[in-house]
PDB file of N, CA and C in Angstrom:
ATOM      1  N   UNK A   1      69.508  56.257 -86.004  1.00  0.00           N
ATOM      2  CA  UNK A   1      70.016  54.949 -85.656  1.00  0.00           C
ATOM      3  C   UNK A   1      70.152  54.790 -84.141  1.00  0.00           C
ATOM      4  N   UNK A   2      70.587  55.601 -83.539  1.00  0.00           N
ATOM      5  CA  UNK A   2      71.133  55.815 -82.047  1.00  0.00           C
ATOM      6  C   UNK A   2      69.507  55.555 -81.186  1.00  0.00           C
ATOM      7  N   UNK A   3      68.482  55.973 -81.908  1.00  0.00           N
ATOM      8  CA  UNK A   3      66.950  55.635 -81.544  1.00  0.00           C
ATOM      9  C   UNK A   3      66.711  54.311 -81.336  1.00  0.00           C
ATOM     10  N   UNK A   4      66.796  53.545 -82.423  1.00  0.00           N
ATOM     11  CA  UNK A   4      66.874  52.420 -82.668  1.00  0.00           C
ATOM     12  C   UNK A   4      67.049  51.820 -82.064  1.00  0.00           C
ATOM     13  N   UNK A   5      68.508  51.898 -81.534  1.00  0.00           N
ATOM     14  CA  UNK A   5      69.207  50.875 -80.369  1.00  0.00           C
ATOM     15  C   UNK A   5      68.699  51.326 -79.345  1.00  0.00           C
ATOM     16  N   UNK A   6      68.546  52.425 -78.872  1.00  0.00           N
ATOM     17  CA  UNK A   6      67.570  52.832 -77.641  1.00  0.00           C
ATOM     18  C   UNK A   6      66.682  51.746 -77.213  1.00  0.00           C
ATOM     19  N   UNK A   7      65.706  51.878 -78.739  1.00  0.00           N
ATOM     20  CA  UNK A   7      64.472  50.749 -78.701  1.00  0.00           C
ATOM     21  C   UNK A   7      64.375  49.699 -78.219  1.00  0.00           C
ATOM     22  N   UNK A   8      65.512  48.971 -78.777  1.00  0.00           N
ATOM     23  CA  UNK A   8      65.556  47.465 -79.217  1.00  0.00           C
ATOM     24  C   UNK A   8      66.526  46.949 -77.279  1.00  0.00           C
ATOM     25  N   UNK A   9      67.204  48.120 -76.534  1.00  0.00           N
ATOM     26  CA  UNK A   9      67.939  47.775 -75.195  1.00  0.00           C
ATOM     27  C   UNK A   9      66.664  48.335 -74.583  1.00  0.00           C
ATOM     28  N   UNK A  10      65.334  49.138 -74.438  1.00  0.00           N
ATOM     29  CA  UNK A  10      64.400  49.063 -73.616  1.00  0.00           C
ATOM     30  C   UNK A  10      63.803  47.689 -73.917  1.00  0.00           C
ATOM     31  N   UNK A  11      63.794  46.702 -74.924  1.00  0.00           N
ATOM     32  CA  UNK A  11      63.002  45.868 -75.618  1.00  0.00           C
ATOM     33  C   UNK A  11      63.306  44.958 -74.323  1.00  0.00           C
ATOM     34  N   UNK A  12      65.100  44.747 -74.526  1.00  0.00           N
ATOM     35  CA  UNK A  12      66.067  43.792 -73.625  1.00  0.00           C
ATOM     36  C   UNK A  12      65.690  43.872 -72.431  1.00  0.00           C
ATOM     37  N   UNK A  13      65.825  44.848 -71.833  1.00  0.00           N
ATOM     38  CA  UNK A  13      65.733  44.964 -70.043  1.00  0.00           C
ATOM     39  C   UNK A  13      64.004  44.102 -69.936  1.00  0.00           C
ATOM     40  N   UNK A  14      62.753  44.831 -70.736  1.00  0.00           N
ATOM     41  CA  UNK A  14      61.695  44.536 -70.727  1.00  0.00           C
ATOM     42  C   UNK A  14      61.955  42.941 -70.909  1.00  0.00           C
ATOM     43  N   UNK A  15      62.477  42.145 -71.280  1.00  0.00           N
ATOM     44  CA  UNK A  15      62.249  40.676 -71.542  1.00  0.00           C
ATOM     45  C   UNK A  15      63.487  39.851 -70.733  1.00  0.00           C
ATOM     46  N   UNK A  16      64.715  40.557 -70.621  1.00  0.00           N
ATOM     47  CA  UNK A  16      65.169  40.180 -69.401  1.00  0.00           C
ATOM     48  C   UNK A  16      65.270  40.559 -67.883  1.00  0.00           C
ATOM     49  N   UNK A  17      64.419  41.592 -67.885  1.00  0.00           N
ATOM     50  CA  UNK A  17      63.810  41.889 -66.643  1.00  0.00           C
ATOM     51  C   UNK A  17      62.610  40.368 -65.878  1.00  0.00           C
ATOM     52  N   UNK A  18      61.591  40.809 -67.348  1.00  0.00           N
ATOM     53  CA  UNK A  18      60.712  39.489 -66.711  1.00  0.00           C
ATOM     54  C   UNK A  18      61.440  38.255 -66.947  1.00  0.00           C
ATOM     55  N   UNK A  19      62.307  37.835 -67.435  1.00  0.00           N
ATOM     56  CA  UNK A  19      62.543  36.768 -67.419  1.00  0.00           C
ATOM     57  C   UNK A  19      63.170  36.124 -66.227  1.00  0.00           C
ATOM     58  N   UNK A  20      64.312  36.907 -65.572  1.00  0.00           N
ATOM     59  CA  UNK A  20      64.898  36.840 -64.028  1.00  0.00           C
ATOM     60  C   UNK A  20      64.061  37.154 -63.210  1.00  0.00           C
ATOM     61  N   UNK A  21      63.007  37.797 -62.932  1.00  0.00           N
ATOM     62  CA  UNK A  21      61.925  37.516 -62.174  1.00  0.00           C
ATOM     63  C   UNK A  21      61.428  36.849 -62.177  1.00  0.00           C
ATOM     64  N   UNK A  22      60.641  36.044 -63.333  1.00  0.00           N
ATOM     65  CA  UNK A  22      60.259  34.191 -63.162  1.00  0.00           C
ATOM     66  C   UNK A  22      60.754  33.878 -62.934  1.00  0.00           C
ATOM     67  N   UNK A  23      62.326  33.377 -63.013  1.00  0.00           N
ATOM     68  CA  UNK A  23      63.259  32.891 -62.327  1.00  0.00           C
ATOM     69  C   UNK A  23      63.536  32.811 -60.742  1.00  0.00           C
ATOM     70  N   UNK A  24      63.397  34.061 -60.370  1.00  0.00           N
ATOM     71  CA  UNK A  24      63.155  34.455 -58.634  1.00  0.00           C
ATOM     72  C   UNK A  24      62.281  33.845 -58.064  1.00  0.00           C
ATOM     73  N   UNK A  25      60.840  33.867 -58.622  1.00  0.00           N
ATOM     74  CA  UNK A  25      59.663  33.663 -58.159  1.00  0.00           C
ATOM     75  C   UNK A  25      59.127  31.964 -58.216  1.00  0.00           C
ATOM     76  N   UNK A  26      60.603  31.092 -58.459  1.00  0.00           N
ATOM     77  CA  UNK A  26      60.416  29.992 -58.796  1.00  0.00           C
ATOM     78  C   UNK A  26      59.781  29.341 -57.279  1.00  0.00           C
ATOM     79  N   UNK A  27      58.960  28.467 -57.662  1.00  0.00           N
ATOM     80  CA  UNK A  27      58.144  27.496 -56.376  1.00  0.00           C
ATOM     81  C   UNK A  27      56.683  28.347 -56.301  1.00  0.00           C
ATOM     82  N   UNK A  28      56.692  29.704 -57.276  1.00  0.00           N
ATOM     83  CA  UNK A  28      54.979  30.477 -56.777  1.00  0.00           C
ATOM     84  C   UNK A  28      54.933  30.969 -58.057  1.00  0.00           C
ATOM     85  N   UNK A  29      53.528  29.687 -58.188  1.00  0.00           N
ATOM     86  CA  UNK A  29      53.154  29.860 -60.015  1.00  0.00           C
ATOM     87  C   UNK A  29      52.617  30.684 -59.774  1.00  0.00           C
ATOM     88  N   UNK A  30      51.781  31.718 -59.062  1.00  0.00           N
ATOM     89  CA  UNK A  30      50.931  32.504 -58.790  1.00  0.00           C
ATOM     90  C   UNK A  30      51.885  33.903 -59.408  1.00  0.00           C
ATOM     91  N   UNK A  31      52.702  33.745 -58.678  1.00  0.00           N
ATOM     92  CA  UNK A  31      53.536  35.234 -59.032  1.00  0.00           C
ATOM     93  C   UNK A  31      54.136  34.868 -60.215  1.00  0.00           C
ATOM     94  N   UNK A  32      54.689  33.561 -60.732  1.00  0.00           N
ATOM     95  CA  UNK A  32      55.012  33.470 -62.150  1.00  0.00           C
ATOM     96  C   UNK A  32      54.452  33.680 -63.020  1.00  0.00           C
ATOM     97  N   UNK A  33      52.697  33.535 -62.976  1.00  0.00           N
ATOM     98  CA  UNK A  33      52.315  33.762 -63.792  1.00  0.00           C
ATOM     99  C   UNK A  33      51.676  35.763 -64.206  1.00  0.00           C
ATOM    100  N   UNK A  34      51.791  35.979 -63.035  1.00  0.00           N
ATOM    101  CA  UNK A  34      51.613  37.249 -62.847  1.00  0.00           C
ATOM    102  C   UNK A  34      52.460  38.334 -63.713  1.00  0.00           C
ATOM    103  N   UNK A  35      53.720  38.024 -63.476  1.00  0.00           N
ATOM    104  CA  UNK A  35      54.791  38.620 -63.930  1.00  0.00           C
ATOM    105  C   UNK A  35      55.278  37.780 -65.474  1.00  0.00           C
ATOM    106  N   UNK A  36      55.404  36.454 -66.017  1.00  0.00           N
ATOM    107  CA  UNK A  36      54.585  36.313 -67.324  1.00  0.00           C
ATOM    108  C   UNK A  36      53.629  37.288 -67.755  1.00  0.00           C
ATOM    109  N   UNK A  37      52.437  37.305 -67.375  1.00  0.00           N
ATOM    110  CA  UNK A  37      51.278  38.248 -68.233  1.00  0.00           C
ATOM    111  C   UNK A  37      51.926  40.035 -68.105  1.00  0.00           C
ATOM    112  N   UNK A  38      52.407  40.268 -67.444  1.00  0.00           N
ATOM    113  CA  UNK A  38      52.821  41.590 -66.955  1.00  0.00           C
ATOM    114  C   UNK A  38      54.062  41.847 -68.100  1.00  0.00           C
ATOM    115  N   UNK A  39      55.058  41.051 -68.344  1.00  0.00           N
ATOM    116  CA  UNK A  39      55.797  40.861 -69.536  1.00  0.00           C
ATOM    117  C   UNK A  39      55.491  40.815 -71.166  1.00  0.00           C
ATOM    118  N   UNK A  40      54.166  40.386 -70.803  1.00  0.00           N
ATOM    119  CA  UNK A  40      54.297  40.435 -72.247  1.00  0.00           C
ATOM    120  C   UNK A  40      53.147  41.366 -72.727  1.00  0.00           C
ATOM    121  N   UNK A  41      52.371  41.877 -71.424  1.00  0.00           N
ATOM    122  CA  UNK A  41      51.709  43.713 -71.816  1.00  0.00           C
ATOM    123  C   UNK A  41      52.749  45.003 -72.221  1.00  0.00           C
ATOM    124  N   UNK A  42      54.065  44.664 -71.476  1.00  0.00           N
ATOM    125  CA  UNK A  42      54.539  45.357 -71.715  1.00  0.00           C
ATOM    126  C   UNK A  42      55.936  45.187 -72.886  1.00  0.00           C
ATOM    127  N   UNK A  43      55.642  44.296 -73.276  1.00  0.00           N
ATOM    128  CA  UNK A  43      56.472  43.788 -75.019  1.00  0.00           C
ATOM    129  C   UNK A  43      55.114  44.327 -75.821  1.00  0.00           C
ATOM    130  N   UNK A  44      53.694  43.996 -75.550  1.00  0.00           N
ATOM    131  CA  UNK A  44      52.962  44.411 -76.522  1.00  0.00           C
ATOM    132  C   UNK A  44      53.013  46.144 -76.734  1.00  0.00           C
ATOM    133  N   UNK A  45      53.137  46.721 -75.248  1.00  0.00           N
ATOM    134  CA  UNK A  45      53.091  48.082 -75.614  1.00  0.00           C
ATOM    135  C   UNK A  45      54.351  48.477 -76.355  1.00  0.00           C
ATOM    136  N   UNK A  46      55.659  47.789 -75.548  1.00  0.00           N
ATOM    137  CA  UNK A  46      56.859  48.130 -76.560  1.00  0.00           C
ATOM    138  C   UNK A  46      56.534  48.535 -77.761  1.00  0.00           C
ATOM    139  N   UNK A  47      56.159  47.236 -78.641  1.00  0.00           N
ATOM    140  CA  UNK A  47      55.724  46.923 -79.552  1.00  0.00           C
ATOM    141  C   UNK A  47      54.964  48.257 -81.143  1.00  0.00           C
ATOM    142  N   UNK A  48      54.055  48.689 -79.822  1.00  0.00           N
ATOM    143  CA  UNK A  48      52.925  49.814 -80.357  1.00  0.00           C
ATOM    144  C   UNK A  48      53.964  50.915 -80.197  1.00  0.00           C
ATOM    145  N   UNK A  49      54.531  51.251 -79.269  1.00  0.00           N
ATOM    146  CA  UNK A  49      55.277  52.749 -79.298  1.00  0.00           C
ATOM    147  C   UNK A  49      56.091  52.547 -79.920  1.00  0.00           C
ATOM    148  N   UNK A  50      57.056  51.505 -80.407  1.00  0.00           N
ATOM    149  CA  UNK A  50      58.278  51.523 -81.298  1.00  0.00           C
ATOM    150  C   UNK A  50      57.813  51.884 -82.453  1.00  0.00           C
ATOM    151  N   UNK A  51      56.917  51.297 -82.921  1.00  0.00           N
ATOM    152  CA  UNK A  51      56.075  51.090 -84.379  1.00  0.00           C
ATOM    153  C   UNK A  51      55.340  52.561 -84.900  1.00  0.00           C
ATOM    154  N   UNK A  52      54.646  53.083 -83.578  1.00  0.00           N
ATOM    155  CA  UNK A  52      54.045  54.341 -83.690  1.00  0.00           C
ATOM    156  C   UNK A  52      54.936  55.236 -83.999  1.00  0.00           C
ATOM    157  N   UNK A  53      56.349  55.066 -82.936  1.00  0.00           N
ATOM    158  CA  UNK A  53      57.694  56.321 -83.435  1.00  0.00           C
ATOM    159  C   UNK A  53      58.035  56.307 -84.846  1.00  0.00           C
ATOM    160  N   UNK A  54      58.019  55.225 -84.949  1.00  0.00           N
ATOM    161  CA  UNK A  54      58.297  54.521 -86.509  1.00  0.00           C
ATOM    162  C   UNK A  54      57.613  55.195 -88.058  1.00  0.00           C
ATOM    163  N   UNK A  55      56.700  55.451 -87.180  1.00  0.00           N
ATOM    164  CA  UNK A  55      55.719  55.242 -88.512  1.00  0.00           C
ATOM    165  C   UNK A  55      55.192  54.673 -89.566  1.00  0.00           C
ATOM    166  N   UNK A  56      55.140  53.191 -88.429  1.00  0.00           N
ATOM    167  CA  UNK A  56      54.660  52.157 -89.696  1.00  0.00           C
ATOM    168  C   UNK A  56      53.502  51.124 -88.370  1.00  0.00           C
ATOM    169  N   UNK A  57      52.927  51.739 -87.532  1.00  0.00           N
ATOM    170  CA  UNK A  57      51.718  51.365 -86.871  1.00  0.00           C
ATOM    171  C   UNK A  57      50.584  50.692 -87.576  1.00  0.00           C
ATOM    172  N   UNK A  58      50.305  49.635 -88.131  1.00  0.00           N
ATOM    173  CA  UNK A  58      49.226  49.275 -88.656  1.00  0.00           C
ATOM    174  C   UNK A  58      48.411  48.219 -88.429  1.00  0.00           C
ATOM    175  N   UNK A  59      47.421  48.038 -88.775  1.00  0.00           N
ATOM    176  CA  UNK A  59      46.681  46.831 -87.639  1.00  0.00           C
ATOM    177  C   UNK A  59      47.224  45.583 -87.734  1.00  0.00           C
ATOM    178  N   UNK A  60      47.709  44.974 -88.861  1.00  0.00           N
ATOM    179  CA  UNK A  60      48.301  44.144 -89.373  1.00  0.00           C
ATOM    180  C   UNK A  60      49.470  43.892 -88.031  1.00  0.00           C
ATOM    181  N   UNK A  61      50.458  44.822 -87.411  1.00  0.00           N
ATOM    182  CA  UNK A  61      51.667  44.722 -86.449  1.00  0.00           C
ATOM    183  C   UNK A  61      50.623  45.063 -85.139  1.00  0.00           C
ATOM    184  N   UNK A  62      49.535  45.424 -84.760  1.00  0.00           N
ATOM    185  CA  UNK A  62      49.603  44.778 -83.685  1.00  0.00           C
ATOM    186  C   UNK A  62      48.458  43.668 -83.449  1.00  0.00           C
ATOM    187  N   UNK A  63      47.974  43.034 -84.150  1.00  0.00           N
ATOM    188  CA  UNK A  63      47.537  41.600 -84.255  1.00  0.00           C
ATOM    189  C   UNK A  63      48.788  40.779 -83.923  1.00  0.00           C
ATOM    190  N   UNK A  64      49.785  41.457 -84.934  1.00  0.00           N
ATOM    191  CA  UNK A  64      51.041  40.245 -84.567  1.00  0.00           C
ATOM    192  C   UNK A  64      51.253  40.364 -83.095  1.00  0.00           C
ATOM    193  N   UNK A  65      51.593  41.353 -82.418  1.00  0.00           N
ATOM    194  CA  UNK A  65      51.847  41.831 -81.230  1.00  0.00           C
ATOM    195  C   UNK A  65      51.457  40.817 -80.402  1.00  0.00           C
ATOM    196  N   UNK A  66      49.477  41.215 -80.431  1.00  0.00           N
ATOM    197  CA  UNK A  66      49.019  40.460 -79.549  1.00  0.00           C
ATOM    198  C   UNK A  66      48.965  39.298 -79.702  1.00  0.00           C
ATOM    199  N   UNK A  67      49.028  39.030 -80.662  1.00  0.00           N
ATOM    200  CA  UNK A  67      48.894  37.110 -81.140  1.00  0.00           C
ATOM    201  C   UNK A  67      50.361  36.705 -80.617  1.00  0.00           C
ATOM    202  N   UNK A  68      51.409  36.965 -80.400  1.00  0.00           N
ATOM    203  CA  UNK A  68      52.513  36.833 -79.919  1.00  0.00           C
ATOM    204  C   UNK A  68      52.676  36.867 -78.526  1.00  0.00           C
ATOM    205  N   UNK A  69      52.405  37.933 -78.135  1.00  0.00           N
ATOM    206  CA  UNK A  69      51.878  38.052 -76.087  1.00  0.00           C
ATOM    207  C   UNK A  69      50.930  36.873 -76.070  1.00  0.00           C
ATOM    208  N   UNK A  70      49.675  36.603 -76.461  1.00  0.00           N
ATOM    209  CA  UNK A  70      48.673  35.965 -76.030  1.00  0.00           C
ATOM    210  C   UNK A  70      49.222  34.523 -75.784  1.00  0.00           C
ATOM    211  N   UNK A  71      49.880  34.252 -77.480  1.00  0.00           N
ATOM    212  CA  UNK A  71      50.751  32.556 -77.143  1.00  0.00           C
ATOM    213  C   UNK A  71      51.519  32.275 -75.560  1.00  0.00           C
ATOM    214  N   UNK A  72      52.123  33.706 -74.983  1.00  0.00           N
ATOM    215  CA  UNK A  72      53.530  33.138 -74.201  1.00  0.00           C
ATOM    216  C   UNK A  72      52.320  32.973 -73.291  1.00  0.00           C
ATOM    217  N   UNK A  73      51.317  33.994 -72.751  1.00  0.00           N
ATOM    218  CA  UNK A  73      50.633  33.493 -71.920  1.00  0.00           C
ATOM    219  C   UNK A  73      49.934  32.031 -71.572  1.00  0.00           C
ATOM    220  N   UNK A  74      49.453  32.272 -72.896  1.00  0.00           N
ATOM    221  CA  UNK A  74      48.794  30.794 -73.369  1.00  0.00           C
ATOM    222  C   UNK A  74      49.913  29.496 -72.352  1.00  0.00           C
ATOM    223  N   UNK A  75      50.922  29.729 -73.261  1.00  0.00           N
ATOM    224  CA  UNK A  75      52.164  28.951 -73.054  1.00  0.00           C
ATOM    225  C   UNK A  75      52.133  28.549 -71.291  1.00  0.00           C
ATOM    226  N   UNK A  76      52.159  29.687 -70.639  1.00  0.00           N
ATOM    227  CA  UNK A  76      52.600  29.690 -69.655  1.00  0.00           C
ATOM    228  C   UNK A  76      51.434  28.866 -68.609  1.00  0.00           C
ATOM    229  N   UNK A  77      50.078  29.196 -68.760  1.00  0.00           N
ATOM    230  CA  UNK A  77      49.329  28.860 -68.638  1.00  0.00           C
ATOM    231  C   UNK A  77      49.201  27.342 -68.536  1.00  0.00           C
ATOM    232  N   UNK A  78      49.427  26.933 -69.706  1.00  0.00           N
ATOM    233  CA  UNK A  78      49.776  25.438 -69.712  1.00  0.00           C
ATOM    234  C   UNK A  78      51.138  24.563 -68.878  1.00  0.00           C
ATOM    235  N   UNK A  79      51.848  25.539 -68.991  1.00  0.00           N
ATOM    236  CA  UNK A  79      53.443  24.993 -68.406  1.00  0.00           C
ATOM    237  C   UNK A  79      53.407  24.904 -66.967  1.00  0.00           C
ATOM    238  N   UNK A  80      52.686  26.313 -66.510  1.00  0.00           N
ATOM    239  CA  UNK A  80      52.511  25.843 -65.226  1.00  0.00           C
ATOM    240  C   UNK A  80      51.809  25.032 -64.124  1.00  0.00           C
ATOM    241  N   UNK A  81      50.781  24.896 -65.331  1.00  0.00           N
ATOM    242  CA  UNK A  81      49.293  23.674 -64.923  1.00  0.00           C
ATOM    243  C   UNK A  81      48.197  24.179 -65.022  1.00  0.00           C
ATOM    244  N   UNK A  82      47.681  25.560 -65.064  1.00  0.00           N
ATOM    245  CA  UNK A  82      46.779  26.290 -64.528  1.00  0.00           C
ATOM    246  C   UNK A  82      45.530  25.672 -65.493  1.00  0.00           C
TER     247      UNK A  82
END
């Protein structure tokens, strides 16, 4: 269990890390979007090593993964004008 929560507070820092850095980097879509895509490579890897410790890695979870990263990019992409 104590793993677990390990997991899920590297998950946190990883998504509120990038998230207060877009925040910082407000007025330079350039670096927003940088650090967007950089966020959510590293939620996708989260993702794979939690799952792999796990032992329940299957292609099925990281389709979701990436189909999940790809949207915020997507997202961002659009939000910022690009």
């Amino acid at each position: 269990m104590k793993g677990h929560i390990l997991h899920f507070i590297v998950l946190l820092l990883i998504l509120a890390g990038g998230t207060g850095m877009f925040f910082l980097a407000h007025g330079n879509t350039g670096l927003q979007l940088m650090i967007g895509v950089v966020t959510s490579v590293a939620y996708i890897a989260w993702g794979m090593i939690h799952h792999a410790m796990q032992g329940d890695l299957h292609r099925k979870v990281v389709i979701e993964y990436i189909f999940v990263g790809s949207i915020a990019i997507i997202l961002l992409f659009i939000v910022l004008g690009y």
